[in-house]
Protein backbone atom coordinates (compact mmCIF):
# COMPACT_ATOMS: atom_id res chain seq x y z
CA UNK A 1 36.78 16.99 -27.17
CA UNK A 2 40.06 17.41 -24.17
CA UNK A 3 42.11 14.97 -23.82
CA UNK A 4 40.81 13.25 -20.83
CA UNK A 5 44.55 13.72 -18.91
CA UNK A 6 44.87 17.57 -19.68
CA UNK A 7 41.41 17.78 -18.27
CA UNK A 8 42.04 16.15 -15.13
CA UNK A 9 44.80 17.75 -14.37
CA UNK A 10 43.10 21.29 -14.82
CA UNK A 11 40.17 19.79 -12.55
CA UNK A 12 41.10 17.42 -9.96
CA UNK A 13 37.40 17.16 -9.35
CA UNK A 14 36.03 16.42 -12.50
CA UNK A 15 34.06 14.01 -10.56
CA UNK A 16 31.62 16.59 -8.25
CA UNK A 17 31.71 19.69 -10.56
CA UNK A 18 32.21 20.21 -14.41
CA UNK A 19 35.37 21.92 -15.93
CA UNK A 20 33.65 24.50 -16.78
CA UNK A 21 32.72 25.62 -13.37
CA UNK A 22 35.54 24.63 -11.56
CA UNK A 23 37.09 27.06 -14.51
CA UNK A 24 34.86 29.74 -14.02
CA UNK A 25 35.26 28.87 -9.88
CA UNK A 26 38.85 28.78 -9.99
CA UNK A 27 39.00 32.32 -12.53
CA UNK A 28 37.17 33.69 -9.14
CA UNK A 29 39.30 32.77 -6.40
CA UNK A 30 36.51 30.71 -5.00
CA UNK A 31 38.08 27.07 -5.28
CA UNK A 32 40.06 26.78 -1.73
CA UNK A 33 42.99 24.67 -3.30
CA UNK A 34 44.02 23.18 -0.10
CA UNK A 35 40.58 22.03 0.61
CA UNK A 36 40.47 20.34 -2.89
CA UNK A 37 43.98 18.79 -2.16
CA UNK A 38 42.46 17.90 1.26
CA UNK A 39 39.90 15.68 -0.53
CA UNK A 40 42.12 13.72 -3.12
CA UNK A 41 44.45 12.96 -0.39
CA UNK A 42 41.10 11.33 1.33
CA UNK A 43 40.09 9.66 -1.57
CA UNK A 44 43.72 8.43 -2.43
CA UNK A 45 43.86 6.99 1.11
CA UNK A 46 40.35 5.51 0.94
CA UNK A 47 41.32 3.79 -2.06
CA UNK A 48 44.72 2.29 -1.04
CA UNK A 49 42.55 0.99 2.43
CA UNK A 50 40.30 -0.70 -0.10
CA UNK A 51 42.96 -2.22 -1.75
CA UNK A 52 44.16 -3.83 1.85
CA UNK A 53 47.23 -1.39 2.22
CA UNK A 54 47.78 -0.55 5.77
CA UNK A 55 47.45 2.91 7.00
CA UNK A 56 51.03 3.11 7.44
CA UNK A 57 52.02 2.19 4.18
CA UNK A 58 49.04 4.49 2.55
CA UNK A 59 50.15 7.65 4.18
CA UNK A 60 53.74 6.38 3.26
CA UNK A 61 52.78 6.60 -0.36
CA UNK A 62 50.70 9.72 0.10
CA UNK A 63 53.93 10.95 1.01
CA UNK A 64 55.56 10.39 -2.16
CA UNK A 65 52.75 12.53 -3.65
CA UNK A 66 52.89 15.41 -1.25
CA UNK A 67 56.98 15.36 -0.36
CA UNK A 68 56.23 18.74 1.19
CA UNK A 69 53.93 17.54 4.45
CA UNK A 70 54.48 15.41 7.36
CA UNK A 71 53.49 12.06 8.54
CA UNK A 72 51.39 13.17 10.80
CA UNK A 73 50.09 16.32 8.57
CA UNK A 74 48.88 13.79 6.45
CA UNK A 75 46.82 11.41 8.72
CA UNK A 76 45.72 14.56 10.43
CA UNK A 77 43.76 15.46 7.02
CA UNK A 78 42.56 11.26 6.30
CA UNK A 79 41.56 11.32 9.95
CA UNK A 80 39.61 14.38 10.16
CA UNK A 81 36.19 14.26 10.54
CA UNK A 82 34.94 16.40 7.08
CA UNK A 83 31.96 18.33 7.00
């Protein structure tokens, strides 16, 4: 059996789909990686709000995660209505 970390890491969404298809998914070019980064940054920020962080301070720390995008990038994507 993986080591539960290494196997997280190579699927960040271990939690919808299995490693092996997000393997064979991924081998395809048919995982959109910015969608999938779209969605832990939504769970991340639903999870700090449950723990009674304010929005502020959640995207603040979401920002410490993702250096490379904006305040407002990132409550743009925890905002968005999601399909």
């Amino acid at each position: 059996m993986e080591n539960p970390k290494s196997s997280e890491s190579a699927n960040p969404i271990a939690e919808l789909i299995n490693d092996d298809t997000y393997a064979l998914l991924t081998s395809r070019g048919l995982i959109d990686e910015k969608s999938v980064r779209d969605y832990l940054i939504r769970k991340k920020f639903k999870d700090l709000r449950a723990k009674k962080v304010s929005a502020s301070d959640a995207i603040e720390t979401l920002r410490e995660d993702y250096p490379y995008l904006q305040f407002d990038t990132i409550r743009k994507i925890v905002y968005q209505p999601h399909n």
